[in-house]
PDB file of N, CA and C in Angstrom:
ATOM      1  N   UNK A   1       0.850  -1.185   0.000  1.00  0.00           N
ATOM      2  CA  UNK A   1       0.000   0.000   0.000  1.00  0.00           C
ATOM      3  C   UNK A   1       0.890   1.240   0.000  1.00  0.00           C
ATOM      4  N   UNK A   2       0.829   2.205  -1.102  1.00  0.00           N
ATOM      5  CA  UNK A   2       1.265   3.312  -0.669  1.00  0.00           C
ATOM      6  C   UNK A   2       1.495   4.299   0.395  1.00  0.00           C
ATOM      7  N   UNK A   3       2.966   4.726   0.690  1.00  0.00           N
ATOM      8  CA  UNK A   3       2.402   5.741   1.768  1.00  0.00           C
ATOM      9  C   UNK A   3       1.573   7.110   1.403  1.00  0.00           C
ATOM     10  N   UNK A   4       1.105   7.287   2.619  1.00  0.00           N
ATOM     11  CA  UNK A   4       0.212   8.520   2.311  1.00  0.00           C
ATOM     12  C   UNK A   4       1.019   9.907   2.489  1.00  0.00           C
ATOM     13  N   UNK A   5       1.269  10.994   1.571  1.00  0.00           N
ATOM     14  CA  UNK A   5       2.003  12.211   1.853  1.00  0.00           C
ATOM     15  C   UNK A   5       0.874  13.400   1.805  1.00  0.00           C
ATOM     16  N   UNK A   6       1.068  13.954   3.206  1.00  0.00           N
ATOM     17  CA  UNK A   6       0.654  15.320   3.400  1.00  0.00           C
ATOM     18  C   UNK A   6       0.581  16.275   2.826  1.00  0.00           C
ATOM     19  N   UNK A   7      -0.512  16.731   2.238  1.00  0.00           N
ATOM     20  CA  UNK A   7      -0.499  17.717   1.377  1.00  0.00           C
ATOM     21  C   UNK A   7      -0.981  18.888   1.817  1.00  0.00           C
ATOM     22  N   UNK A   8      -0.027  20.248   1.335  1.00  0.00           N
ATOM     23  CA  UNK A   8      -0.843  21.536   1.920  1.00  0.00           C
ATOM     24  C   UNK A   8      -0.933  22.729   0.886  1.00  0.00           C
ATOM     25  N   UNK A   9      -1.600  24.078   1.300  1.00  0.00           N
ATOM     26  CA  UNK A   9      -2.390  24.698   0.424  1.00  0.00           C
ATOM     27  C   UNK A   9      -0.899  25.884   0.516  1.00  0.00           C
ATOM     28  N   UNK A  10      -0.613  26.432  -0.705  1.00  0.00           N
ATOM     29  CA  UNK A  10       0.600  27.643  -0.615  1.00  0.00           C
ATOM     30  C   UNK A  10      -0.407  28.316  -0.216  1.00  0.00           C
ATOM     31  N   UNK A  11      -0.732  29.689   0.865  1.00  0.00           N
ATOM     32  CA  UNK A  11      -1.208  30.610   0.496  1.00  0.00           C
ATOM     33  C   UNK A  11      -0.886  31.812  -0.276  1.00  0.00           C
ATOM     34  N   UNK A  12       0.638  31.815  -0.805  1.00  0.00           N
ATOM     35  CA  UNK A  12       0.606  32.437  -1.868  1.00  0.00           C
ATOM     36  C   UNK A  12      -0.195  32.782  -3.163  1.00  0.00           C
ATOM     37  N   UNK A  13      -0.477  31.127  -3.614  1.00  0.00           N
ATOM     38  CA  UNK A  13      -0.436  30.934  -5.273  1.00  0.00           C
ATOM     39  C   UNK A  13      -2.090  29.940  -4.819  1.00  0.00           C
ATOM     40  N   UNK A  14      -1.550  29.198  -3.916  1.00  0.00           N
ATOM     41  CA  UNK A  14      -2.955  28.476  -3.421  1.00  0.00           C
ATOM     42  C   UNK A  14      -2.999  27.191  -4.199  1.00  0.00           C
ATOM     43  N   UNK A  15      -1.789  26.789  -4.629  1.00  0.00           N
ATOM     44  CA  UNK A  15      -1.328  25.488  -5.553  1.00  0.00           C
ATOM     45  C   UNK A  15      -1.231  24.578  -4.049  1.00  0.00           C
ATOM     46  N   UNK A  16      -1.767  22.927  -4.282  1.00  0.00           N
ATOM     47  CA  UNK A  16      -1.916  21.895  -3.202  1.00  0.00           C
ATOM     48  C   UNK A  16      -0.409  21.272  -3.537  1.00  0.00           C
ATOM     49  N   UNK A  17       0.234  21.315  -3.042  1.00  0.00           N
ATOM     50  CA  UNK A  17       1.833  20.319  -3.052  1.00  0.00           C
ATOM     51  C   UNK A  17       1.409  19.827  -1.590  1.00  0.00           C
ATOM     52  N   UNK A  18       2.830  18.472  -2.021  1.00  0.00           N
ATOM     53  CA  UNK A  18       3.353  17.824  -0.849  1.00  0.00           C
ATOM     54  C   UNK A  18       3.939  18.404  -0.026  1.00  0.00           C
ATOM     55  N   UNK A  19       3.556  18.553   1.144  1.00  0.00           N
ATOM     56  CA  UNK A  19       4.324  18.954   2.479  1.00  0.00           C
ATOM     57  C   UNK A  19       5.795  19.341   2.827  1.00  0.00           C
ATOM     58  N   UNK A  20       6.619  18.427   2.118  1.00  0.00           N
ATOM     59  CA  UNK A  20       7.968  18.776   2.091  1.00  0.00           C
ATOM     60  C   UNK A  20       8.239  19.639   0.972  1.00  0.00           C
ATOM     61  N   UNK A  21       7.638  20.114   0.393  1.00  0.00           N
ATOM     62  CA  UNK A  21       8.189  20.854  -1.248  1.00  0.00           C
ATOM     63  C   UNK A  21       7.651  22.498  -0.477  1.00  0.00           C
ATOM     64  N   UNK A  22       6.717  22.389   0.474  1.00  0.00           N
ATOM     65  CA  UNK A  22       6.817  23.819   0.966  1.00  0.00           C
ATOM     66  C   UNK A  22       7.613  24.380   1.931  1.00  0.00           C
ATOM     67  N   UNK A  23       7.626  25.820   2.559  1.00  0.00           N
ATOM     68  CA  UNK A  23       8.319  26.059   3.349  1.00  0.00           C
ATOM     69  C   UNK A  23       6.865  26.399   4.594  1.00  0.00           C
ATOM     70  N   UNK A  24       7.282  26.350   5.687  1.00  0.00           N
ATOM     71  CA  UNK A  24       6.281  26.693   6.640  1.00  0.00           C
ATOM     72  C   UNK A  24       6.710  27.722   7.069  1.00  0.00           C
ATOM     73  N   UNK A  25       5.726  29.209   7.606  1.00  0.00           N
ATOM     74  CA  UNK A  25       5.923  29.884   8.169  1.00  0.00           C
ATOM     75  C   UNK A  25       5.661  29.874   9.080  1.00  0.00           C
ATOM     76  N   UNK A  26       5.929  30.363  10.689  1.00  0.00           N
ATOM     77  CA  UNK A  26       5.333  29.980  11.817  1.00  0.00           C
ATOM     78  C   UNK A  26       4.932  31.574  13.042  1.00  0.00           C
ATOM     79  N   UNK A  27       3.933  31.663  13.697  1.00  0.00           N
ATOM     80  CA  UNK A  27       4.055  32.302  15.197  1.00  0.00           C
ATOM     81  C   UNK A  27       3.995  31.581  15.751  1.00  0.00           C
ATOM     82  N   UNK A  28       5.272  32.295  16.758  1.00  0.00           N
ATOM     83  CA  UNK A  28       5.323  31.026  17.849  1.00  0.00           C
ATOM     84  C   UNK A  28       4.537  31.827  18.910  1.00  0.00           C
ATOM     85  N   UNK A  29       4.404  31.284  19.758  1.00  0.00           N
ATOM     86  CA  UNK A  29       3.595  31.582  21.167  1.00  0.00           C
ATOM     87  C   UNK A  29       3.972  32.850  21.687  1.00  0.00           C
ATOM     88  N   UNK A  30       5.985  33.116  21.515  1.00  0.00           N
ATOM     89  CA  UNK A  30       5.741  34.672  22.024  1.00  0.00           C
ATOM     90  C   UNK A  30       5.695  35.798  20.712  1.00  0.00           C
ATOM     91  N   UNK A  31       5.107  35.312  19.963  1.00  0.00           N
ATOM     92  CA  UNK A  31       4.837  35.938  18.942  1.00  0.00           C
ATOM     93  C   UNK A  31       5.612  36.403  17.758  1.00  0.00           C
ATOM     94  N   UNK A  32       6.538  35.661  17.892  1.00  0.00           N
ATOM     95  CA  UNK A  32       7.703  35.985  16.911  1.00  0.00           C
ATOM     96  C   UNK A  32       7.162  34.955  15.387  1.00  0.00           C
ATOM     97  N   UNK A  33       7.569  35.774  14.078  1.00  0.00           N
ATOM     98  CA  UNK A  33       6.772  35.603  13.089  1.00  0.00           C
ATOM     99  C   UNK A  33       8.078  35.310  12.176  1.00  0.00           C
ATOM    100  N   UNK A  34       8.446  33.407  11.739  1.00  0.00           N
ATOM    101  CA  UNK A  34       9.632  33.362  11.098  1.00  0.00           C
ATOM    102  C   UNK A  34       9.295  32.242  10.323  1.00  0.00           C
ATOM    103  N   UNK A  35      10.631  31.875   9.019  1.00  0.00           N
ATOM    104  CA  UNK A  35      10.302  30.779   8.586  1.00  0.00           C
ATOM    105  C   UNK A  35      11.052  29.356   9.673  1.00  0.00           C
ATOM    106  N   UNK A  36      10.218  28.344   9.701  1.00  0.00           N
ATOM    107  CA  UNK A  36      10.427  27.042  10.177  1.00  0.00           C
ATOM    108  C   UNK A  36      10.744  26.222   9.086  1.00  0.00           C
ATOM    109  N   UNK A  37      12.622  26.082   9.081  1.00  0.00           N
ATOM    110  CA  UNK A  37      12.942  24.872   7.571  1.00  0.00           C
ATOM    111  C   UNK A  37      12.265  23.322   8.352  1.00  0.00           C
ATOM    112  N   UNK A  38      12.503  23.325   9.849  1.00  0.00           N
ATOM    113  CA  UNK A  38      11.973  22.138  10.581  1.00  0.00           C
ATOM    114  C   UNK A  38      10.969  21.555  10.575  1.00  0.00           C
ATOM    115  N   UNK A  39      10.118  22.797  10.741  1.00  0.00           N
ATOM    116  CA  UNK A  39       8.388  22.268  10.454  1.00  0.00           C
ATOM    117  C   UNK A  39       8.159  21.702  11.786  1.00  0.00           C
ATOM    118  N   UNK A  40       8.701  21.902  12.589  1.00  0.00           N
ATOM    119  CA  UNK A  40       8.523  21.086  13.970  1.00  0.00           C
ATOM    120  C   UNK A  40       8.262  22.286  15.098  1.00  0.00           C
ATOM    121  N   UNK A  41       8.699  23.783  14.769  1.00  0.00           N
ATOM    122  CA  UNK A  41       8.456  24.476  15.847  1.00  0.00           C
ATOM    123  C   UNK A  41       6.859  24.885  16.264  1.00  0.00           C
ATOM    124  N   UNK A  42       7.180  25.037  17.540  1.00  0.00           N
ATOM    125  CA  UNK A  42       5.584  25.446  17.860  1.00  0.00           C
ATOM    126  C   UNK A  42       4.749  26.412  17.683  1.00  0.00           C
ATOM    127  N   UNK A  43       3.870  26.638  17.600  1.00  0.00           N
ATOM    128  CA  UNK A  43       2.886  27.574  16.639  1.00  0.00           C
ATOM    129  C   UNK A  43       2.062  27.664  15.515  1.00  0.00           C
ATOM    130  N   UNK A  44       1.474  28.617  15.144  1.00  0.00           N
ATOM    131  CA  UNK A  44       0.342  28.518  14.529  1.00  0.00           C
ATOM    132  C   UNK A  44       0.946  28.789  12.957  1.00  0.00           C
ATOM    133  N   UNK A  45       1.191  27.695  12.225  1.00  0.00           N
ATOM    134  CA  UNK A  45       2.031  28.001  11.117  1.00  0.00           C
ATOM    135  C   UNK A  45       0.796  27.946   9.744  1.00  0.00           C
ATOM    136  N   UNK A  46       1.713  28.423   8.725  1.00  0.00           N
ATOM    137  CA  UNK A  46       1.385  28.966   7.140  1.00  0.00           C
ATOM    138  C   UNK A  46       2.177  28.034   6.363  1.00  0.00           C
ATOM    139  N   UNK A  47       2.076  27.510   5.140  1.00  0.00           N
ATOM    140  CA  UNK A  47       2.867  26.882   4.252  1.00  0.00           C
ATOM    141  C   UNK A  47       2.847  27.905   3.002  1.00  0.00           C
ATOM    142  N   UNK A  48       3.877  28.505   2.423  1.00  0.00           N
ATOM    143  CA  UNK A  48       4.271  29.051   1.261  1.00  0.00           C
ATOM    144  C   UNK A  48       5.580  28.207   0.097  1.00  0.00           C
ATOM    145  N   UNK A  49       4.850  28.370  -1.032  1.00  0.00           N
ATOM    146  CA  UNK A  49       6.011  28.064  -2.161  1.00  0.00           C
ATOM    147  C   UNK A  49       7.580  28.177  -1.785  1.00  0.00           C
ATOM    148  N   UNK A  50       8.837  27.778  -2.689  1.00  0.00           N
ATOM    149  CA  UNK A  50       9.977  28.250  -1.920  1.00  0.00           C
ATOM    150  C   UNK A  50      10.181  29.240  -3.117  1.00  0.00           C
ATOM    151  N   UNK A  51       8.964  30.377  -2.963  1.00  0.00           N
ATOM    152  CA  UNK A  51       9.358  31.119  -4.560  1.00  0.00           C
ATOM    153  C   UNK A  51       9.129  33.070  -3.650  1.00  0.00           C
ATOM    154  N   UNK A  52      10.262  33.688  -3.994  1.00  0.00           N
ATOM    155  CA  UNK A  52       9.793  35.136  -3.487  1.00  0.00           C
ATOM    156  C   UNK A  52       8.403  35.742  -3.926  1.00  0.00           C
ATOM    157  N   UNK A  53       7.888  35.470  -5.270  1.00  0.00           N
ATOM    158  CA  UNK A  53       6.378  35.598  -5.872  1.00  0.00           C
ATOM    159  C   UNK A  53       5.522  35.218  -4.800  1.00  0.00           C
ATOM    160  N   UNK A  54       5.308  34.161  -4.579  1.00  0.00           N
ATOM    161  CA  UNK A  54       4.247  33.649  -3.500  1.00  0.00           C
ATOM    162  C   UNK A  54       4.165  34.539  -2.679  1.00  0.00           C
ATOM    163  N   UNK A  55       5.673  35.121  -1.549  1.00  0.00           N
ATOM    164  CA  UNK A  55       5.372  35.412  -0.332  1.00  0.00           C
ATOM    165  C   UNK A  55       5.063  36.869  -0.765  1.00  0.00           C
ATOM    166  N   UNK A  56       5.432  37.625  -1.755  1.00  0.00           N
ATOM    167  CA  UNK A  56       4.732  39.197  -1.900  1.00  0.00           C
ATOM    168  C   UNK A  56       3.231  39.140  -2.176  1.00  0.00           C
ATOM    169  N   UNK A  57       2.374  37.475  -2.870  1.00  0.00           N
ATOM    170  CA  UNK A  57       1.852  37.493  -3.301  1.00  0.00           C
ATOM    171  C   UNK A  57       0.656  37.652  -1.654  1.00  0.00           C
ATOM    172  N   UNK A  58       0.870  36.555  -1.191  1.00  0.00           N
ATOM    173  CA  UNK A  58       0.326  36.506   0.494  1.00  0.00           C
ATOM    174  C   UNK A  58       0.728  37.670   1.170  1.00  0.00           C
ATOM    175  N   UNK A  59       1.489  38.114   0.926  1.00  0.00           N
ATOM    176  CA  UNK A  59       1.655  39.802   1.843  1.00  0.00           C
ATOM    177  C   UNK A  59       1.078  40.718   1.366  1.00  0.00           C
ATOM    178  N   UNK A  60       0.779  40.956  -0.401  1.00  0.00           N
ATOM    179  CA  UNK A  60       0.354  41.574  -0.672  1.00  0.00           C
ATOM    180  C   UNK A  60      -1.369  42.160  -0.316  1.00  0.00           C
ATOM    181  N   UNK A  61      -1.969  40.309  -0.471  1.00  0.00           N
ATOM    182  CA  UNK A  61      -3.618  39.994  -0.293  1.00  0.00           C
ATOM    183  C   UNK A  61      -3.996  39.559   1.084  1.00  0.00           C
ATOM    184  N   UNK A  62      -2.469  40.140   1.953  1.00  0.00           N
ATOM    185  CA  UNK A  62      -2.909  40.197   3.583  1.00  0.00           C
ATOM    186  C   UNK A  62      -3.369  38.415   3.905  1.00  0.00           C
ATOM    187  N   UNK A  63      -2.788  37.652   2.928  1.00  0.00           N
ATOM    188  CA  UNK A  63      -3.078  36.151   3.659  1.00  0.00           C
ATOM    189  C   UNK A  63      -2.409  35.899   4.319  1.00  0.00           C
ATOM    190  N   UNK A  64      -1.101  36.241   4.806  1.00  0.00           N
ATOM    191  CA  UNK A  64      -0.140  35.676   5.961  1.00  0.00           C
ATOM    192  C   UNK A  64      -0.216  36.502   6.901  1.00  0.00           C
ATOM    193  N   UNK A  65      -0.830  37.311   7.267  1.00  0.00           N
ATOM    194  CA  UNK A  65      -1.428  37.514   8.997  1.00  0.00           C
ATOM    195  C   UNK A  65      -2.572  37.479   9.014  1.00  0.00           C
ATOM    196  N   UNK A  66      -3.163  37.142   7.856  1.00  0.00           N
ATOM    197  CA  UNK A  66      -4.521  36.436   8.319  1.00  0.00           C
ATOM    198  C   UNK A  66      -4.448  34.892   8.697  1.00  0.00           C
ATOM    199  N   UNK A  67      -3.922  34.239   7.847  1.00  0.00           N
ATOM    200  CA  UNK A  67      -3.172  32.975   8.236  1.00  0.00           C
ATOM    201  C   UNK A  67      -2.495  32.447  10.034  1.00  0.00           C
ATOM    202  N   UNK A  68      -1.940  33.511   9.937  1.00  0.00           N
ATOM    203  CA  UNK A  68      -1.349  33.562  11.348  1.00  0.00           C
ATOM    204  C   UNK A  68      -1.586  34.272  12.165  1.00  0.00           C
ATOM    205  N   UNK A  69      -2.894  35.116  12.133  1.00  0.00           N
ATOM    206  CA  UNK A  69      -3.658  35.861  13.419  1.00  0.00           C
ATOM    207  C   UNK A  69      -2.677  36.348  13.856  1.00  0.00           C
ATOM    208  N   UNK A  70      -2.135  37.543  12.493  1.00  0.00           N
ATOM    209  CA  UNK A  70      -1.532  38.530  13.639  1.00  0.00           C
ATOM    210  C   UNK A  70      -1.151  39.684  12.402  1.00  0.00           C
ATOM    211  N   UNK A  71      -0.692  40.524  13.460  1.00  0.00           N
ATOM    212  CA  UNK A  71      -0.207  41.815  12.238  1.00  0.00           C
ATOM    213  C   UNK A  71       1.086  42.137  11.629  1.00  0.00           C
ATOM    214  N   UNK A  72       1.682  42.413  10.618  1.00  0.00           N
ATOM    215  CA  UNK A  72       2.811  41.822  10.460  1.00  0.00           C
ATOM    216  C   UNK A  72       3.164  43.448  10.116  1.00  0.00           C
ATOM    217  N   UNK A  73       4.123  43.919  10.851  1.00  0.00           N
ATOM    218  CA  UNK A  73       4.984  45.206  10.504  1.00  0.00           C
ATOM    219  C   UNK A  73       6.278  45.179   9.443  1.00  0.00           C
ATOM    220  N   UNK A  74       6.768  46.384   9.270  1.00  0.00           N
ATOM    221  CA  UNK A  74       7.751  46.260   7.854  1.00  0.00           C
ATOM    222  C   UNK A  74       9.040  45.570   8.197  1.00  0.00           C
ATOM    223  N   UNK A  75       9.148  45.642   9.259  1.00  0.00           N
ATOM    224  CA  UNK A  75      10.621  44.795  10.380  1.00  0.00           C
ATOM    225  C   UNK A  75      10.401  43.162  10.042  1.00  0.00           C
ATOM    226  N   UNK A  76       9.290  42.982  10.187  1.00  0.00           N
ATOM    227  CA  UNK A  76       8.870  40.901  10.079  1.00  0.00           C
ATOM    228  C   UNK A  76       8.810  41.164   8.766  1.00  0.00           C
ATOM    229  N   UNK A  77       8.427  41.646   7.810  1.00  0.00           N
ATOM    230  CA  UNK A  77       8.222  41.722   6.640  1.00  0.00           C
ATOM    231  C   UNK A  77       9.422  41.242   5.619  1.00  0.00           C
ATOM    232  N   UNK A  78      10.238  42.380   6.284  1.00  0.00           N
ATOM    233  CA  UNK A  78      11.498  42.078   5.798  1.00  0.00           C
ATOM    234  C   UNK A  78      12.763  41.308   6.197  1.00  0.00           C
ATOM    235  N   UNK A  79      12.097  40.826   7.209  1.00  0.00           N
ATOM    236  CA  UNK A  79      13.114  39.391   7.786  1.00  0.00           C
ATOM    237  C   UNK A  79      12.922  38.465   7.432  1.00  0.00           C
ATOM    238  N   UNK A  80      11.110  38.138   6.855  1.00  0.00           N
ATOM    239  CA  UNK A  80      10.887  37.168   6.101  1.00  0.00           C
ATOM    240  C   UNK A  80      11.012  36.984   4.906  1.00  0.00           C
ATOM    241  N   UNK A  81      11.573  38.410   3.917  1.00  0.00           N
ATOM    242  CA  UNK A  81      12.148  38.281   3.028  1.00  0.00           C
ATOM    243  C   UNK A  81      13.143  37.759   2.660  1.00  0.00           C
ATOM    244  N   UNK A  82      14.429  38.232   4.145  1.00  0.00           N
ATOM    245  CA  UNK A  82      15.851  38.149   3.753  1.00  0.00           C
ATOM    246  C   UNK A  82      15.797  36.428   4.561  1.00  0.00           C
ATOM    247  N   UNK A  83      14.882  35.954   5.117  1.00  0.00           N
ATOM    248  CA  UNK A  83      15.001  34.483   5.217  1.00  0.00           C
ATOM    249  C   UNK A  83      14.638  33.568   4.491  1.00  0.00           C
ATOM    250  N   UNK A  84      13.910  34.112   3.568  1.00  0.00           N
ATOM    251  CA  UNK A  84      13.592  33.087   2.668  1.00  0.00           C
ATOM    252  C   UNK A  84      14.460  33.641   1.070  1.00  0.00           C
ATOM    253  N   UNK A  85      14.888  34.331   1.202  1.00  0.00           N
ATOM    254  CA  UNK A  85      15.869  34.397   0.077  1.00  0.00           C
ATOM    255  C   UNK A  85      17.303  33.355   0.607  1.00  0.00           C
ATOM    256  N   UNK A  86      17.567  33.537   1.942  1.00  0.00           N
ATOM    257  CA  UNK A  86      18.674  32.442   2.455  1.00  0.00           C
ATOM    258  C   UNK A  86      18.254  31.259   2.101  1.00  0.00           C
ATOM    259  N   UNK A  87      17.384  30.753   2.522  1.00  0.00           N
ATOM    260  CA  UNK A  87      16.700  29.459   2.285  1.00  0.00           C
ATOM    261  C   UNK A  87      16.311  28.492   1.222  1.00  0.00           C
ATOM    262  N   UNK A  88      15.996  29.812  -0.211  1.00  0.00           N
ATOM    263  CA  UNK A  88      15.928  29.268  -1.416  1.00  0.00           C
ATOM    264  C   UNK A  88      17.112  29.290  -1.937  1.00  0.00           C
ATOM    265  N   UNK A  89      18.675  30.628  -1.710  1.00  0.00           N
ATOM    266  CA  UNK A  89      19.361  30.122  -1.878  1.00  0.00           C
ATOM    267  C   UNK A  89      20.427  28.670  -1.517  1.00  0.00           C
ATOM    268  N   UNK A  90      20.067  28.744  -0.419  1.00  0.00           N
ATOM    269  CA  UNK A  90      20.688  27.487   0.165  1.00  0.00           C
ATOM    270  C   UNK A  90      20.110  25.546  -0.104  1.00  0.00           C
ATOM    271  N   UNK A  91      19.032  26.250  -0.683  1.00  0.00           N
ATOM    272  CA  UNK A  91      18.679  24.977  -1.667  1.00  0.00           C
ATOM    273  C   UNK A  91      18.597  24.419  -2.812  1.00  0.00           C
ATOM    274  N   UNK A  92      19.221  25.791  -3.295  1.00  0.00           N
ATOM    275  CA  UNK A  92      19.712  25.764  -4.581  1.00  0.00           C
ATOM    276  C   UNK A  92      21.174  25.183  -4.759  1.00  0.00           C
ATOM    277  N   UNK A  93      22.031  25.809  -3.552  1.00  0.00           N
ATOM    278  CA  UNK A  93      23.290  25.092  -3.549  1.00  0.00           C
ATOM    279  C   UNK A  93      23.280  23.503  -3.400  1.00  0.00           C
ATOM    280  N   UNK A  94      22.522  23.087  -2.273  1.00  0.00           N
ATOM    281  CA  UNK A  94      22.133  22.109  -1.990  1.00  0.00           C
ATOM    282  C   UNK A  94      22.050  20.612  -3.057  1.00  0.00           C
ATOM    283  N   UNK A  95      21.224  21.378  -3.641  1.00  0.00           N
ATOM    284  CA  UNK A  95      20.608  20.595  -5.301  1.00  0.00           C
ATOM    285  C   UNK A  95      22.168  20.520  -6.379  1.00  0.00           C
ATOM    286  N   UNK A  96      22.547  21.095  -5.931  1.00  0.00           N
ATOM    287  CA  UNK A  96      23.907  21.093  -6.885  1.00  0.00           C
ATOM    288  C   UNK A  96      25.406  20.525  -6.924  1.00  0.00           C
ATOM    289  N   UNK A  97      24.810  19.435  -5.726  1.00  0.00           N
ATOM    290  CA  UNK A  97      25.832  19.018  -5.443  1.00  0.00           C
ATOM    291  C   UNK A  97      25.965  17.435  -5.986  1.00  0.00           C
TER     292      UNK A  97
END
């Protein structure tokens, strides 16, 4: 029998992939608003593409603090930029080996 893989919604683009092909965004409890490569931290998390499009696309149409019940200022904004530009680069290296 096949295994079964988890599938979730980008709220970017709103395309259904497998679980591991996204990145999760997370609040954690004291409210700090970051990406999770783990997927294991605690909080009320978001799944986005590993594409910069998506996440302007969800920031733009206010789905990622609606997503994550909360308000997102230009400081988180742009940390979640410069972390997920680390992240896609670093999986790009990754892939290239």
């Amino acid at each position: 029998m096949p295994r079964h893989i988890p599938q979730r919604t980008c709220i970017g683009c709103r395309a259904v992939r497998p679980k591991r092909e996204l990145l999760r965004v997370v609040r954690t409890p004291e409210g700090e608003v970051a990406f999770d490569p783990t997927g294991r931290r605690a909080g009320r998390g978001a799944y986005l593409c590993p594409d910069p499009a998506c996440l302007d696309r969800a920031l733009r149409a206010r789905e990622l603090g609606r997503a994550l019940k909360t308000d997102l200022d230009a400081a988180t904004v742009e940390a979640l930029r410069r972390q997920l530009a680390e992240l896609v680069t670093g999986a790009d290296a990754g892939a290239g080996r």
